[in-house]
Protein backbone atom coordinates (compact mmCIF):
# COMPACT_ATOMS: atom_id res chain seq x y z
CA UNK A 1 32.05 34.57 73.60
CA UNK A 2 31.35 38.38 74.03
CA UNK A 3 32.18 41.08 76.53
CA UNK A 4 29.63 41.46 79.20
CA UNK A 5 26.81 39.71 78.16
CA UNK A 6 25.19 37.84 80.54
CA UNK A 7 24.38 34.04 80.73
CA UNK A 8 20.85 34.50 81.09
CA UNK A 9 20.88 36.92 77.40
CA UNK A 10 23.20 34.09 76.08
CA UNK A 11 20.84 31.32 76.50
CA UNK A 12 17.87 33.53 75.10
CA UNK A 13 19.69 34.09 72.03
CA UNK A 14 20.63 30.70 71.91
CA UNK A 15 17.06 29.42 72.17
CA UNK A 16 15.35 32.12 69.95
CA UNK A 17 17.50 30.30 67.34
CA UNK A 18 16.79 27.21 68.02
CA UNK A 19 20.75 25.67 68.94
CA UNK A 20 21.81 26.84 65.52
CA UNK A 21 24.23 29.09 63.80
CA UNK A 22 21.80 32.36 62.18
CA UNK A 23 24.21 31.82 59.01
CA UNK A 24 24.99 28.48 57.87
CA UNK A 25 22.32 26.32 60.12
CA UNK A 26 24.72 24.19 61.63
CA UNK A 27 23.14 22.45 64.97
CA UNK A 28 25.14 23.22 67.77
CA UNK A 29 24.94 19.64 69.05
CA UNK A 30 26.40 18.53 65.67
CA UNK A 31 29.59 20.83 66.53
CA UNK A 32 32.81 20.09 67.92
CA UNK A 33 33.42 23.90 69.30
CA UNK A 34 31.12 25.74 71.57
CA UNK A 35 29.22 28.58 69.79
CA UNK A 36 29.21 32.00 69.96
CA UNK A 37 27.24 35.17 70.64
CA UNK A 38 28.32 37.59 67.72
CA UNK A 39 27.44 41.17 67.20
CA UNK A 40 25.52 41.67 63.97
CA UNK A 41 26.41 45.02 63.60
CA UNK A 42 30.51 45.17 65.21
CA UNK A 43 31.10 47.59 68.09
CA UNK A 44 33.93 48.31 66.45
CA UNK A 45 31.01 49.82 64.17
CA UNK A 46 27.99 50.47 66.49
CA UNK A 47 27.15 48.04 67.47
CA UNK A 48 25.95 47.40 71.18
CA UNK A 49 25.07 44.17 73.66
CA UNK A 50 21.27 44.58 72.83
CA UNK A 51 20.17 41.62 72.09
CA UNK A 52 18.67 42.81 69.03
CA UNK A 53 22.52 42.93 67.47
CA UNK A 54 23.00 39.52 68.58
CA UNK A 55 22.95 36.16 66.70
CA UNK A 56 23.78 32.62 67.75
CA UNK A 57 26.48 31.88 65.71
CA UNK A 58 29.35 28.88 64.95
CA UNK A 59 32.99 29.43 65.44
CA UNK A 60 33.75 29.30 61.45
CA UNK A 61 30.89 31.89 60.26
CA UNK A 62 32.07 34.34 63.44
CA UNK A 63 36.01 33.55 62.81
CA UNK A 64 35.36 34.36 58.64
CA UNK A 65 32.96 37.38 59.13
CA UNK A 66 35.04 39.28 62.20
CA UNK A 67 33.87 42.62 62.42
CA UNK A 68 33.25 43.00 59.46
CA UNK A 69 29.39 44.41 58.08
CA UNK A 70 29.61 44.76 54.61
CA UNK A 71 31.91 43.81 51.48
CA UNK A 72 31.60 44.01 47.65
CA UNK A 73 30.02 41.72 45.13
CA UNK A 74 31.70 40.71 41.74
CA UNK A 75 33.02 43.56 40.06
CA UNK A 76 30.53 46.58 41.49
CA UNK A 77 31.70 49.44 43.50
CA UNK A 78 29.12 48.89 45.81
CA UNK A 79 29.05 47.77 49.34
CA UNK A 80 26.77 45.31 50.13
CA UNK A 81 25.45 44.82 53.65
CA UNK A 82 25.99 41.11 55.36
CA UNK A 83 22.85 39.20 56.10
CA UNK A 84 20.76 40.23 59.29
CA UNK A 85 19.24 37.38 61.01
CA UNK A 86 17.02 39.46 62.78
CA UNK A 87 15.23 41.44 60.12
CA UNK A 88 15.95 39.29 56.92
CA UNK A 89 14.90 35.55 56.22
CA UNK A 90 16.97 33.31 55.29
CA UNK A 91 15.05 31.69 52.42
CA UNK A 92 15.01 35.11 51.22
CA UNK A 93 18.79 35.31 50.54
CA UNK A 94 19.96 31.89 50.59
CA UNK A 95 19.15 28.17 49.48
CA UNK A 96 20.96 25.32 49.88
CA UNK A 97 21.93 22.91 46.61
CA UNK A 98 24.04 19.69 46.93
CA UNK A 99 24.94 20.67 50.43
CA UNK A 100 26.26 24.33 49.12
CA UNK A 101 25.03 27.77 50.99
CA UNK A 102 24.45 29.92 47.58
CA UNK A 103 23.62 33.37 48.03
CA UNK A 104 20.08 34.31 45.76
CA UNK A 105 20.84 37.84 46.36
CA UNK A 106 23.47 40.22 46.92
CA UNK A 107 23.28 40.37 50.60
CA UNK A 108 23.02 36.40 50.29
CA UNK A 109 26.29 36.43 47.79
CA UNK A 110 28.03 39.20 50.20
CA UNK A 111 27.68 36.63 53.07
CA UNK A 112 28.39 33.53 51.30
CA UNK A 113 31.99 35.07 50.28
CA UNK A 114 32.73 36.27 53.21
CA UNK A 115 31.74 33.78 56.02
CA UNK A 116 33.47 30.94 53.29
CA UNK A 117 30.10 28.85 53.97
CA UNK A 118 31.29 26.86 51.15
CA UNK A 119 35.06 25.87 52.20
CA UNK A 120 35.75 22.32 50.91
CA UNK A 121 35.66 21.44 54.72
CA UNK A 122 33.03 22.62 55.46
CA UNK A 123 31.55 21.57 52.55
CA UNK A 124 32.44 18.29 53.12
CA UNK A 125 31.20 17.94 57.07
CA UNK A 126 27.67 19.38 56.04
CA UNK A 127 27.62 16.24 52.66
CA UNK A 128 28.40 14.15 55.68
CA UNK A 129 25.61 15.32 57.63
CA UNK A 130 23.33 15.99 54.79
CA UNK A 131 23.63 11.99 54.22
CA UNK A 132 22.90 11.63 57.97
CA UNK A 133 19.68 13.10 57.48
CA UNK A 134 21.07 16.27 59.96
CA UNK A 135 21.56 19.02 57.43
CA UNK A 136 19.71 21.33 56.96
């Protein structure tokens, strides 16, 4: 988990999104590894505790995206921004297809490569779950 931020902040940022990871909508209770609280914007860049920067967030999207805010896209020279849970919406930049996170948009693409939503294992646990009736 984070630095200094409380349990009480935890838990509301937790519940405002709803038990599941901000970026790939994995439950929480479907999870083998305890979530995380993750800094939208890095301190390493910024970034602060407010819990405006924070997102609710599972162990593999945290682990791939690391402090990380931005990358490039194909073969532009432009940086492209992650997505922001807490001013973008996820419909927006993303949709789901055969049980594969594919970005709609550049911030949606710039996310998908990064956090490796669609890593054969993890690909494979959210089929599983998909068949389940649990995902998305």
């Amino acid at each position: 988990m984070s630095r200094n931020i409380s349990n009480s902040l935890k838990k509301l940022v937790a519940k405002r999104a709803n038990f599941k990871c901000e970026y790939c909508l994995l439950a929480d209770r479907l999870s083998f590894y305890s979530f995380h609280i993750e800094h939208i914007r890095s301190v390493k860049h910024g970034g602060n505790d407010n819990q405006e920067n924070l997102a609710y967030c599972c162990p593999e999207c945290n682990f791939a995206k690391g402090s990380d805010i931005a990358t490039f896209v194909g073969e532009s020279d432009e940086i492209t921004r992650f997505f922001n849970p807490r001013r973008d919406n996820w419909n927006d930049h993303f949709m789901v297809s055969n049980s594969m996170i594919l970005g709609k948009t550049p911030i949606g693409k710039a996310t998908e490569q990064i956090f490796r939503f669609n890593d054969i294992e993890r690909l494979i646990f959210r089929k599983q779950l998909a068949e389940l009736g649990l995902y998305p």
